[in-house]
C-alpha atoms as a PDB file:
ATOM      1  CA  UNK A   1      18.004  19.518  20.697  1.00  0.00           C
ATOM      2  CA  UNK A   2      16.636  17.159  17.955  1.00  0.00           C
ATOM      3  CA  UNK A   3      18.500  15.554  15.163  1.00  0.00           C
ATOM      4  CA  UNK A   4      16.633  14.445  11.437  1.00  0.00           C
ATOM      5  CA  UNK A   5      17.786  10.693  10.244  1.00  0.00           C
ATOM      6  CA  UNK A   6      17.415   8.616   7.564  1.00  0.00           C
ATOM      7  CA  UNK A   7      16.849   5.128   7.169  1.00  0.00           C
ATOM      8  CA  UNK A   8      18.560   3.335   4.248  1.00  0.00           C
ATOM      9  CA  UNK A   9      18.598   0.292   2.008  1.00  0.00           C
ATOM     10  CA  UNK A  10      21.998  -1.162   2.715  1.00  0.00           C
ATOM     11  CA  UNK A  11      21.415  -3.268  -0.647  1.00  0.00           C
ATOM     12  CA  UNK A  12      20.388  -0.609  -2.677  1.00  0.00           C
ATOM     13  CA  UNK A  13      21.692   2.820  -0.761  1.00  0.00           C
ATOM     14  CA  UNK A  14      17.955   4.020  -1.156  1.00  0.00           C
ATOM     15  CA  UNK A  15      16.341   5.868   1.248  1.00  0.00           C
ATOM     16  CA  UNK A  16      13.267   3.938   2.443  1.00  0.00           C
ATOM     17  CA  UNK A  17      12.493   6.405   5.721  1.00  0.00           C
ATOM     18  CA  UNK A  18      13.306  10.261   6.689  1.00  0.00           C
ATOM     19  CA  UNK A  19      12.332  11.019  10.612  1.00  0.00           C
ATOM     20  CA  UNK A  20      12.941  13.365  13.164  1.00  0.00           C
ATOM     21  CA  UNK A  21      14.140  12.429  16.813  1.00  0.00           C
ATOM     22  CA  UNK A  22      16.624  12.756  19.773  1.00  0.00           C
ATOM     23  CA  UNK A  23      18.680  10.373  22.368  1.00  0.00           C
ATOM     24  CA  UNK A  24      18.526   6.758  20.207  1.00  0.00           C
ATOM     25  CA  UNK A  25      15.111   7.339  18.172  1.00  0.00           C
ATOM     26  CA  UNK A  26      17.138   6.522  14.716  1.00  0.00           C
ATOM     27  CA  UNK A  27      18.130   3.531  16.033  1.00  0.00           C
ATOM     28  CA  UNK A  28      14.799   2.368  17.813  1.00  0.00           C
ATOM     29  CA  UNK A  29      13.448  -0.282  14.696  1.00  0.00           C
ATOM     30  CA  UNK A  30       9.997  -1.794  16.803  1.00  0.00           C
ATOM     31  CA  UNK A  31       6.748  -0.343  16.176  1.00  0.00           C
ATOM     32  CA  UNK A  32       7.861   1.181  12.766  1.00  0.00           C
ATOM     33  CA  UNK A  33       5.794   1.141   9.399  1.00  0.00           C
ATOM     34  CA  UNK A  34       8.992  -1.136   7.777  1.00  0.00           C
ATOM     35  CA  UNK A  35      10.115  -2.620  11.227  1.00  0.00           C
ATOM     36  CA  UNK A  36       9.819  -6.322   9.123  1.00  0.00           C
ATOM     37  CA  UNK A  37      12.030  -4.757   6.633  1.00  0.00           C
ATOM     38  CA  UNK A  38      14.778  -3.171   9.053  1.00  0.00           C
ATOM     39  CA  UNK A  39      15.131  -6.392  10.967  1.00  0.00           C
ATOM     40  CA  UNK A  40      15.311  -8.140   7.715  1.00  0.00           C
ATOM     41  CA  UNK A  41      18.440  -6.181   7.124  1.00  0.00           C
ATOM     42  CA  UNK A  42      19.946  -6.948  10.330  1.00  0.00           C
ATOM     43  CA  UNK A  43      18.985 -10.958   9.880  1.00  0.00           C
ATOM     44  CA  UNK A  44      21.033 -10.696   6.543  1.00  0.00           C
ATOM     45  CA  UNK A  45      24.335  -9.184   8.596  1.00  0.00           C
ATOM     46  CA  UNK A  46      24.038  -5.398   8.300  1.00  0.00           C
ATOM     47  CA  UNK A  47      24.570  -3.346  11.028  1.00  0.00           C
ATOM     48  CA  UNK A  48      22.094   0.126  12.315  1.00  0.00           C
ATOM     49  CA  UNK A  49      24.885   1.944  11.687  1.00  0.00           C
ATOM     50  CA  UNK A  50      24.832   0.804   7.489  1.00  0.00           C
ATOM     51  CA  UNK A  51      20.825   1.244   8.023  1.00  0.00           C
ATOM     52  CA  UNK A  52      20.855   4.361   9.460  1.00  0.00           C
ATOM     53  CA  UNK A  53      22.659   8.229   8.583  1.00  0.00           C
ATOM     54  CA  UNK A  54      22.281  11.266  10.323  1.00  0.00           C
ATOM     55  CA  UNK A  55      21.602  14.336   8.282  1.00  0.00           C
ATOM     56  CA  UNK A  56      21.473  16.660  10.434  1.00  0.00           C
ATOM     57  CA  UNK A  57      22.353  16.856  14.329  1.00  0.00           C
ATOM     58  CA  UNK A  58      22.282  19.341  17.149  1.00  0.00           C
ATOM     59  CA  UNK A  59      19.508  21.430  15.757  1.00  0.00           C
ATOM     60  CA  UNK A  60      15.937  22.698  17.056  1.00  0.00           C
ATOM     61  CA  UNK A  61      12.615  20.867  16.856  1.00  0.00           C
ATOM     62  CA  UNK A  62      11.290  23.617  14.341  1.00  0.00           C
ATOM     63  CA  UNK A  63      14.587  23.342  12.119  1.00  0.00           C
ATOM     64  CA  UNK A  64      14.212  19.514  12.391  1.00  0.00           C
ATOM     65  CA  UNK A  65      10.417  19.462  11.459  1.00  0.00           C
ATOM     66  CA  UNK A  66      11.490  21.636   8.668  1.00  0.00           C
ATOM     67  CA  UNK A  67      14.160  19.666   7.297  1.00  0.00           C
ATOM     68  CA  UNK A  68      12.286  16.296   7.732  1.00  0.00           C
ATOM     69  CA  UNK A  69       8.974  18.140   5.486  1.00  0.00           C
ATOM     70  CA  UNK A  70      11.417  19.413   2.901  1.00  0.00           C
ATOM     71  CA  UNK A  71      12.997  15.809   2.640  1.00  0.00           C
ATOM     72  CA  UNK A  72      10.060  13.642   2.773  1.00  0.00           C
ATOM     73  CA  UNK A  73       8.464  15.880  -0.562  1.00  0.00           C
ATOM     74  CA  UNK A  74      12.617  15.806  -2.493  1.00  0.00           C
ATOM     75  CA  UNK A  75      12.229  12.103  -2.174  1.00  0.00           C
ATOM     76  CA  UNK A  76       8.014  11.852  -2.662  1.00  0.00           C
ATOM     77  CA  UNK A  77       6.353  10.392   0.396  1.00  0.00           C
ATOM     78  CA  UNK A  78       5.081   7.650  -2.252  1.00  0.00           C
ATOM     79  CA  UNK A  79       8.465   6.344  -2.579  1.00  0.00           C
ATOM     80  CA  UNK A  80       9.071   6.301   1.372  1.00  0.00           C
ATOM     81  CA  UNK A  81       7.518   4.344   4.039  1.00  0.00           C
ATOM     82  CA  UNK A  82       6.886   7.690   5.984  1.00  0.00           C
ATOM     83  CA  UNK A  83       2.790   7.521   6.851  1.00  0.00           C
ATOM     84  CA  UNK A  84       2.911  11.654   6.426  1.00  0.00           C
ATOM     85  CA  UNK A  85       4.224  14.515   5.208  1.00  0.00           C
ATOM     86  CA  UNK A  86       6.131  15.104   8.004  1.00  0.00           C
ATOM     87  CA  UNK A  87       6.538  17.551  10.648  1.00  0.00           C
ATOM     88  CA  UNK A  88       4.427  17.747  13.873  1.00  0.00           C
ATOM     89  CA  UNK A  89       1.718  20.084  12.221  1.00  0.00           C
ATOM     90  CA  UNK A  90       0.139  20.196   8.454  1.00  0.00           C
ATOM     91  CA  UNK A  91       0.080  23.416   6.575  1.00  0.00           C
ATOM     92  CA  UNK A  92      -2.882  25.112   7.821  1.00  0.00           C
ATOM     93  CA  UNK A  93      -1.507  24.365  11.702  1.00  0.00           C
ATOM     94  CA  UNK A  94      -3.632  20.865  11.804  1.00  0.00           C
ATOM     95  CA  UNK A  95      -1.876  17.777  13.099  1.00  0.00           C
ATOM     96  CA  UNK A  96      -0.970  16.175   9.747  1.00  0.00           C
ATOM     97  CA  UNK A  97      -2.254  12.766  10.699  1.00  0.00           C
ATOM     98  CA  UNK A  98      -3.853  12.565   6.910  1.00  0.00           C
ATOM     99  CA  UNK A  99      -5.093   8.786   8.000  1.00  0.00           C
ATOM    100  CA  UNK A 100      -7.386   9.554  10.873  1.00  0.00           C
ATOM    101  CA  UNK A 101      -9.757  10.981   8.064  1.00  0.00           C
ATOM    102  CA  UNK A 102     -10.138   8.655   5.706  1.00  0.00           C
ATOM    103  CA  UNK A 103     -12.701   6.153   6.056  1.00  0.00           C
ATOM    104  CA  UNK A 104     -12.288   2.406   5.283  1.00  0.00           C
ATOM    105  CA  UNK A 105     -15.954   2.748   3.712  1.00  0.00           C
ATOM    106  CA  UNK A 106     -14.268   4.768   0.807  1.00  0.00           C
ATOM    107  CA  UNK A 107     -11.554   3.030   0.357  1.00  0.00           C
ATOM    108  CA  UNK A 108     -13.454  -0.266  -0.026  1.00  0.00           C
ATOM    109  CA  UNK A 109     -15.261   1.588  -2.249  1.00  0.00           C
ATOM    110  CA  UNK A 110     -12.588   2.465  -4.707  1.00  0.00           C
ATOM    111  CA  UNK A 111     -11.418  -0.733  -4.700  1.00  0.00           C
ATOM    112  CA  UNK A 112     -14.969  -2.773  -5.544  1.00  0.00           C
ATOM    113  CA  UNK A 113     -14.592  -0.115  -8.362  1.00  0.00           C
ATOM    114  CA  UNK A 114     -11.661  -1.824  -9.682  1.00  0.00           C
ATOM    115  CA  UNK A 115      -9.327   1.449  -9.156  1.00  0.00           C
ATOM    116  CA  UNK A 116      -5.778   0.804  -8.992  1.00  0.00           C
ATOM    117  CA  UNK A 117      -4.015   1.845  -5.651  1.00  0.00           C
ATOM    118  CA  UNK A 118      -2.243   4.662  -6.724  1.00  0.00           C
ATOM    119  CA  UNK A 119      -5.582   6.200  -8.837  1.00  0.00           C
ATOM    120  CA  UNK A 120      -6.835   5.287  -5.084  1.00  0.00           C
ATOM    121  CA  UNK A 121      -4.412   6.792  -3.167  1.00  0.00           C
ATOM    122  CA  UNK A 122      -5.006  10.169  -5.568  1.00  0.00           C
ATOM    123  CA  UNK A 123      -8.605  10.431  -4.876  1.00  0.00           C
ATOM    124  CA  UNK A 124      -8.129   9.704  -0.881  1.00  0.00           C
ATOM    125  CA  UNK A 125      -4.756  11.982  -1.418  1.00  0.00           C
ATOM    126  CA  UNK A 126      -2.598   9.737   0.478  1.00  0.00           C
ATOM    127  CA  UNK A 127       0.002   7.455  -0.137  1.00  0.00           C
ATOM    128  CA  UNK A 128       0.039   3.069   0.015  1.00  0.00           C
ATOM    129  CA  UNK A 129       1.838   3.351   3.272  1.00  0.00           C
ATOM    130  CA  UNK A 130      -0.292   5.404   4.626  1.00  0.00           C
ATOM    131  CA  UNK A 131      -3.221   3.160   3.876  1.00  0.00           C
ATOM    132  CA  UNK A 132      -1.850  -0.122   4.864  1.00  0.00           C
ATOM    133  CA  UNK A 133      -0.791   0.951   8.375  1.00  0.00           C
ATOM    134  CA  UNK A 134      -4.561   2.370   8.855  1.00  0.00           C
ATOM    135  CA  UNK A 135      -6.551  -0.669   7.252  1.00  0.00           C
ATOM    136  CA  UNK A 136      -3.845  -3.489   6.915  1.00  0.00           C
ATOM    137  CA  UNK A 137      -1.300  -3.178   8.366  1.00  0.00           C
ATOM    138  CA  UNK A 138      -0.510  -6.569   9.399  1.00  0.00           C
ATOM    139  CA  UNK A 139      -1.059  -8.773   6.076  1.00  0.00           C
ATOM    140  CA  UNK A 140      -0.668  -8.042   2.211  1.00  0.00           C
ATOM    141  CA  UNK A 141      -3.324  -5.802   0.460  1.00  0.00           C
ATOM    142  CA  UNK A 142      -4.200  -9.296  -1.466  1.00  0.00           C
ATOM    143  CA  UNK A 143      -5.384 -10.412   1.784  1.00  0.00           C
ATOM    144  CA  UNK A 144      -7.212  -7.623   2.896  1.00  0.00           C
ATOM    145  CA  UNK A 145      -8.878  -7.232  -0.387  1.00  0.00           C
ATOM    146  CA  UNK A 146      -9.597 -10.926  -0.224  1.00  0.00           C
ATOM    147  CA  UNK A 147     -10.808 -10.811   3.458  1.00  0.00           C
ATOM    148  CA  UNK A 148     -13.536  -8.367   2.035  1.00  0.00           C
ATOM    149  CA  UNK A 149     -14.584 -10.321  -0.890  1.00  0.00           C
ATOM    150  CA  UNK A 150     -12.415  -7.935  -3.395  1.00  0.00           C
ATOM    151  CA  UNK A 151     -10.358  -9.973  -5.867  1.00  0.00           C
ATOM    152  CA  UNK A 152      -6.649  -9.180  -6.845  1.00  0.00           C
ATOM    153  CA  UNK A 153      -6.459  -9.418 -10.213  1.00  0.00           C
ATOM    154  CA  UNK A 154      -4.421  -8.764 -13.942  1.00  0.00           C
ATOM    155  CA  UNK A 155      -6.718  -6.547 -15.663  1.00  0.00           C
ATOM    156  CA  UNK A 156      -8.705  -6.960 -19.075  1.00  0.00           C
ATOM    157  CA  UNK A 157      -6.125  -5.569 -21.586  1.00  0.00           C
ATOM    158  CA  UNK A 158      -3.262  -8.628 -20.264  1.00  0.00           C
ATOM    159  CA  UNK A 159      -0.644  -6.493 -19.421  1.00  0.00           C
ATOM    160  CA  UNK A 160      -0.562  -7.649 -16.108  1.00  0.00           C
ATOM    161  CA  UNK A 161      -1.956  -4.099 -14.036  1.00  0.00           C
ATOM    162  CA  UNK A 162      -3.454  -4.809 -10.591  1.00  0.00           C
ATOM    163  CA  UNK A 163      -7.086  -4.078 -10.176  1.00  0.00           C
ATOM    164  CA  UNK A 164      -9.634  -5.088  -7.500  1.00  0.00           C
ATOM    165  CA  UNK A 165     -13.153  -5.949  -8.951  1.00  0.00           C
ATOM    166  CA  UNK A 166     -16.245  -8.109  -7.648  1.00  0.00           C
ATOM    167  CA  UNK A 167     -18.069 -10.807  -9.404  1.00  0.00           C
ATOM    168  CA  UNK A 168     -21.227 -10.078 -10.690  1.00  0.00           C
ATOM    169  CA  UNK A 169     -22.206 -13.736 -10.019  1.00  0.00           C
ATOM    170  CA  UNK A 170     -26.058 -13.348 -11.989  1.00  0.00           C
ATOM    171  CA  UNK A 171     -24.357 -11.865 -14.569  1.00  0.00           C
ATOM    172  CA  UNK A 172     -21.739 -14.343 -14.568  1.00  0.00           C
ATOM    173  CA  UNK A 173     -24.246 -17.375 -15.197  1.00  0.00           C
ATOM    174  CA  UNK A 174     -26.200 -15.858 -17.636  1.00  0.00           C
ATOM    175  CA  UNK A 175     -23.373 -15.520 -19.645  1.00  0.00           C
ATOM    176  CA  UNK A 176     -22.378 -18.780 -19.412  1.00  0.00           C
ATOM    177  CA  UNK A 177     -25.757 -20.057 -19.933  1.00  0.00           C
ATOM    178  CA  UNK A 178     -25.766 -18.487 -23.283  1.00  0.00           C
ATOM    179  CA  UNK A 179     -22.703 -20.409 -24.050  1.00  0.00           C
ATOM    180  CA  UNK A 180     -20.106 -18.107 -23.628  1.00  0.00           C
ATOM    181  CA  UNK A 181     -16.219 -18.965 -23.073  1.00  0.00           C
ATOM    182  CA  UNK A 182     -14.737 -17.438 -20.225  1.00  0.00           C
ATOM    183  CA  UNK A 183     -12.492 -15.455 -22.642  1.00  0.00           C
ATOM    184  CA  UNK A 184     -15.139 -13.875 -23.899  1.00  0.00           C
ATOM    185  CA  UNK A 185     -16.834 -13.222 -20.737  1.00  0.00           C
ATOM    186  CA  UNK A 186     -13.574 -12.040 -18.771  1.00  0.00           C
ATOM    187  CA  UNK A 187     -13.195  -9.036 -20.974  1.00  0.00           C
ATOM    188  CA  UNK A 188     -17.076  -7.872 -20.294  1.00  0.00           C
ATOM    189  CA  UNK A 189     -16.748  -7.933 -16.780  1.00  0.00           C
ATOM    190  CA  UNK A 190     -13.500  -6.530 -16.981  1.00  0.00           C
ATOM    191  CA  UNK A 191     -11.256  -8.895 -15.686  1.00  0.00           C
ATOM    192  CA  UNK A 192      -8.424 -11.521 -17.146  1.00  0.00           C
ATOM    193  CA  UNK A 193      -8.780 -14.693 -18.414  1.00  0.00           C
ATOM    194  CA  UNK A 194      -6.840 -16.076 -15.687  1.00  0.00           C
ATOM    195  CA  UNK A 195      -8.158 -13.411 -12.573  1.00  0.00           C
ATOM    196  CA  UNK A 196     -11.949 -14.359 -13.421  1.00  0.00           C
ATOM    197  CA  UNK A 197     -10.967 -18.085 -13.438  1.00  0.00           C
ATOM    198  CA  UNK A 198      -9.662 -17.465  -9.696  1.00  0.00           C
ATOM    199  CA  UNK A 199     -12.678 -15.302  -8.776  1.00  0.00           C
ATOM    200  CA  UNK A 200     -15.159 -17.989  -9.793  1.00  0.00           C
ATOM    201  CA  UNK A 201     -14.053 -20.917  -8.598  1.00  0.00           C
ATOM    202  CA  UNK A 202     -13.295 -18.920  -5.171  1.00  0.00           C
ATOM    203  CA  UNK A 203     -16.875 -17.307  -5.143  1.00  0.00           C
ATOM    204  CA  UNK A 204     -18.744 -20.446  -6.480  1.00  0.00           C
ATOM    205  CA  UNK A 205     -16.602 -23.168  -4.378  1.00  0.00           C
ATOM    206  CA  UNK A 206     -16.030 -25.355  -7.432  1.00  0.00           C
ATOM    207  CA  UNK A 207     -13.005 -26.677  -9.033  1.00  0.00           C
ATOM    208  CA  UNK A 208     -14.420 -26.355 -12.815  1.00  0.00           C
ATOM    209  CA  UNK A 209     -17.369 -24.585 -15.031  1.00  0.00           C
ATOM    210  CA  UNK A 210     -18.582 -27.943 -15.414  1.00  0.00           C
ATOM    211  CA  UNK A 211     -19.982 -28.197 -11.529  1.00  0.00           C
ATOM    212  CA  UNK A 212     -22.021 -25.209 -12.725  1.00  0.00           C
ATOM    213  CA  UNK A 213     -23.349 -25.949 -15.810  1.00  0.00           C
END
Protein backbone atom coordinates (compact mmCIF):
# COMPACT_ATOMS: atom_id res chain seq x y z
CA UNK A 1 0.00 0.00 0.00
CA UNK A 2 1.34 3.55 -0.74
CA UNK A 3 0.40 6.75 0.92
CA UNK A 4 0.66 10.57 -1.06
CA UNK A 5 2.35 13.41 1.37
CA UNK A 6 2.98 16.76 1.37
CA UNK A 7 5.71 18.79 2.41
CA UNK A 8 4.94 22.19 3.99
CA UNK A 9 6.26 25.62 4.89
CA UNK A 10 5.85 25.66 8.63
CA UNK A 11 6.33 29.62 8.30
CA UNK A 12 4.05 30.14 5.69
CA UNK A 13 1.61 26.80 5.68
CA UNK A 14 2.51 26.61 1.84
CA UNK A 15 2.98 23.63 0.19
CA UNK A 16 6.52 23.55 -1.24
CA UNK A 17 6.44 19.49 -2.25
CA UNK A 18 3.55 16.78 -3.11
CA UNK A 19 5.12 12.99 -3.34
CA UNK A 20 4.11 9.62 -3.29
CA UNK A 21 5.69 6.85 -0.94
CA UNK A 22 5.37 4.07 1.74
CA UNK A 23 7.14 2.92 5.23
CA UNK A 24 9.02 6.55 6.25
CA UNK A 25 9.53 8.10 2.58
CA UNK A 26 7.65 11.50 3.84
CA UNK A 27 9.90 11.76 6.40
CA UNK A 28 13.25 10.80 4.53
CA UNK A 29 14.64 14.82 3.85
CA UNK A 30 18.44 13.74 2.13
CA UNK A 31 18.81 13.63 -1.46
CA UNK A 32 15.68 15.88 -2.05
CA UNK A 33 15.40 18.87 -4.61
CA UNK A 34 14.74 21.35 -1.23
CA UNK A 35 16.69 19.02 1.26
CA UNK A 36 18.73 22.65 2.21
CA UNK A 37 15.37 24.06 2.76
CA UNK A 38 13.75 21.14 4.96
CA UNK A 39 16.76 21.01 7.22
CA UNK A 40 16.62 24.70 7.39
CA UNK A 41 13.28 24.24 9.00
CA UNK A 42 14.39 21.78 11.42
CA UNK A 43 17.69 24.11 12.36
CA UNK A 44 15.04 26.89 13.17
CA UNK A 45 13.03 24.32 15.78
CA UNK A 46 10.25 22.77 13.69
CA UNK A 47 9.57 19.38 13.86
CA UNK A 48 8.82 16.62 10.45
CA UNK A 49 5.74 16.26 11.83
CA UNK A 50 4.88 20.49 11.29
CA UNK A 51 6.87 19.86 7.81
CA UNK A 52 5.13 17.10 6.73
CA UNK A 53 0.95 15.99 6.26
CA UNK A 54 -0.40 13.01 4.95
CA UNK A 55 -3.17 13.34 2.45
CA UNK A 56 -3.94 10.33 1.79
CA UNK A 57 -2.94 6.81 3.39
CA UNK A 58 -3.58 3.15 2.86
CA UNK A 59 -4.26 3.40 -0.81
CA UNK A 60 -2.79 1.69 -4.12
CA UNK A 61 0.23 2.78 -6.15
CA UNK A 62 -2.17 3.68 -9.17
CA UNK A 63 -4.61 5.73 -6.77
CA UNK A 64 -1.45 7.33 -5.25
CA UNK A 65 0.19 8.22 -8.68
CA UNK A 66 -3.15 9.61 -9.46
CA UNK A 67 -3.65 11.73 -6.60
CA UNK A 68 0.02 12.98 -6.53
CA UNK A 69 -0.54 14.11 -10.75
CA UNK A 70 -3.84 15.73 -9.89
CA UNK A 71 -2.09 17.68 -6.93
CA UNK A 72 1.11 18.63 -8.39
CA UNK A 73 -1.10 20.50 -11.60
CA UNK A 74 -4.02 22.18 -8.50
CA UNK A 75 -0.93 23.69 -7.03
CA UNK A 76 1.26 24.28 -10.63
CA UNK A 77 4.49 22.32 -10.62
CA UNK A 78 6.10 25.97 -11.07
CA UNK A 79 5.16 26.85 -7.66
CA UNK A 80 6.51 23.40 -6.17
CA UNK A 81 9.89 22.02 -5.93
CA UNK A 82 8.53 18.71 -7.55
CA UNK A 83 11.16 18.08 -10.75
CA UNK A 84 7.85 16.46 -12.67
CA UNK A 85 4.53 16.14 -13.18
CA UNK A 86 4.25 13.39 -11.15
CA UNK A 87 3.31 9.89 -11.30
CA UNK A 88 5.61 6.99 -12.40
CA UNK A 89 4.60 7.35 -16.19
CA UNK A 90 3.78 10.62 -18.51
CA UNK A 91 0.64 10.72 -20.51
CA UNK A 92 1.45 8.85 -23.51
CA UNK A 93 2.89 5.78 -21.05
CA UNK A 94 6.65 7.40 -21.21
CA UNK A 95 8.56 7.73 -17.97
CA UNK A 96 7.89 11.43 -17.27
CA UNK A 97 11.50 12.24 -16.55
CA UNK A 98 10.92 15.68 -18.74
CA UNK A 99 14.83 16.55 -17.77
CA UNK A 100 16.65 13.69 -19.39
CA UNK A 101 15.67 15.50 -22.75
CA UNK A 102 16.62 18.68 -22.57
CA UNK A 103 19.97 19.61 -23.50
CA UNK A 104 22.22 22.08 -21.60
CA UNK A 105 23.24 23.34 -25.26
CA UNK A 106 19.65 24.90 -25.47
CA UNK A 107 19.33 26.09 -22.46
CA UNK A 108 22.62 28.03 -22.64
CA UNK A 109 21.27 29.11 -25.58
CA UNK A 110 18.20 30.82 -24.31
CA UNK A 111 19.97 32.33 -21.83
CA UNK A 112 23.00 34.09 -24.11
CA UNK A 113 19.66 35.29 -25.71
CA UNK A 114 18.84 37.23 -22.74
CA UNK A 115 15.40 35.17 -22.14
CA UNK A 116 14.09 35.30 -18.78
CA UNK A 117 13.78 31.85 -16.95
CA UNK A 118 10.31 31.41 -17.01
CA UNK A 119 10.04 32.57 -21.08
CA UNK A 120 12.93 29.73 -20.81
CA UNK A 121 11.33 27.30 -18.98
CA UNK A 122 8.14 27.79 -21.64
CA UNK A 123 10.11 27.10 -24.66
CA UNK A 124 12.06 23.94 -22.94
CA UNK A 125 8.37 23.27 -21.26
CA UNK A 126 9.70 22.67 -17.92
CA UNK A 127 9.78 24.27 -14.80
CA UNK A 128 13.09 26.24 -12.69
CA UNK A 129 13.29 23.23 -10.50
CA UNK A 130 13.43 21.08 -12.94
CA UNK A 131 16.33 22.85 -14.57
CA UNK A 132 18.46 23.54 -11.64
CA UNK A 133 18.56 19.94 -10.38
CA UNK A 134 19.68 18.88 -14.13
CA UNK A 135 22.32 21.76 -14.81
CA UNK A 136 22.86 23.38 -11.28
CA UNK A 137 21.90 21.93 -8.90
CA UNK A 138 24.44 22.64 -6.40
CA UNK A 139 24.99 26.62 -6.65
CA UNK A 140 22.64 29.66 -7.60
CA UNK A 141 21.64 30.15 -11.33
CA UNK A 142 23.90 33.53 -10.92
CA UNK A 143 26.70 31.23 -10.62
CA UNK A 144 26.04 28.93 -13.20
CA UNK A 145 25.26 31.64 -15.60
CA UNK A 146 28.45 33.28 -14.46
CA UNK A 147 30.53 30.01 -14.65
CA UNK A 148 29.55 30.12 -18.45
CA UNK A 149 30.34 33.63 -19.15
CA UNK A 150 26.39 34.66 -19.02
CA UNK A 151 25.81 37.78 -16.92
CA UNK A 152 22.87 38.22 -14.37
CA UNK A 153 21.55 41.28 -14.91
CA UNK A 154 18.45 44.22 -14.39
CA UNK A 155 17.29 44.69 -17.79
CA UNK A 156 17.23 47.90 -20.12
CA UNK A 157 13.80 49.41 -19.18
CA UNK A 158 15.13 49.68 -15.00
CA UNK A 159 12.51 47.89 -13.56
CA UNK A 160 14.70 45.54 -12.14
CA UNK A 161 13.65 42.03 -14.48
CA UNK A 162 16.39 39.37 -14.59
CA UNK A 163 17.92 38.69 -17.92
CA UNK A 164 21.12 36.86 -18.97
CA UNK A 165 23.00 38.59 -21.92
CA UNK A 166 26.77 38.52 -23.23
CA UNK A 167 29.00 41.37 -23.96
CA UNK A 168 29.58 42.19 -27.30
CA UNK A 169 33.10 43.37 -26.27
CA UNK A 170 34.01 44.95 -30.21
CA UNK A 171 30.95 46.48 -30.08
CA UNK A 172 31.42 47.64 -26.70
CA UNK A 173 34.73 49.68 -27.58
CA UNK A 174 33.61 51.11 -30.54
CA UNK A 175 31.05 52.68 -28.78
CA UNK A 176 33.05 54.03 -26.36
CA UNK A 177 35.55 55.14 -28.77
CA UNK A 178 33.00 57.32 -30.32
CA UNK A 179 32.51 58.88 -27.01
CA UNK A 180 29.61 57.38 -25.76
CA UNK A 181 28.44 57.26 -21.92
CA UNK A 182 27.71 54.01 -20.67
CA UNK A 183 24.06 55.15 -20.27
CA UNK A 184 23.75 55.53 -23.56
CA UNK A 185 25.46 52.46 -24.54
CA UNK A 186 23.69 50.13 -21.83
CA UNK A 187 20.34 50.62 -23.44
CA UNK A 188 21.79 49.50 -27.12
CA UNK A 189 23.12 46.45 -25.96
CA UNK A 190 20.29 45.91 -23.90
CA UNK A 191 21.41 45.89 -20.57
CA UNK A 192 21.27 48.40 -17.30
CA UNK A 193 23.30 51.04 -16.43
CA UNK A 194 24.44 49.29 -13.48
CA UNK A 195 24.44 45.29 -15.08
CA UNK A 196 26.78 46.53 -18.07
CA UNK A 197 29.03 48.32 -15.51
CA UNK A 198 29.43 44.73 -13.78
CA UNK A 199 29.78 42.92 -17.13
CA UNK A 200 32.66 45.13 -18.24
CA UNK A 201 34.76 45.47 -15.65
CA UNK A 202 34.29 41.50 -15.10
CA UNK A 203 34.98 40.74 -18.89
CA UNK A 204 37.74 43.44 -19.35
CA UNK A 205 39.52 42.88 -15.75
CA UNK A 206 39.58 46.60 -14.99
CA UNK A 207 38.31 48.61 -12.19
CA UNK A 208 37.25 51.79 -14.46
CA UNK A 209 36.56 52.92 -18.33
CA UNK A 210 39.54 54.88 -17.90
CA UNK A 211 42.07 51.61 -18.03
CA UNK A 212 40.42 51.25 -21.45
CA UNK A 213 40.39 54.32 -22.98
Amino acid sequence: MAYVYEHINPETGKVIYVGKGCKNRAKWFSGRTHTDLLFEFINKGYSKNEIVRIVKDNISDKEACNLEIELIRQYGVENLFNITLGGQLGPKGEANWQWKEIKESDFLNLLKKGGYITQICKKLNTNPNLLKRKFYPKITLNQYCENNNIVYAADASGKGNPSYKHLDKKEFMRLIKKGMKLTEIAPLLNFSHGGLCRKYKKEFNVKSLKELL
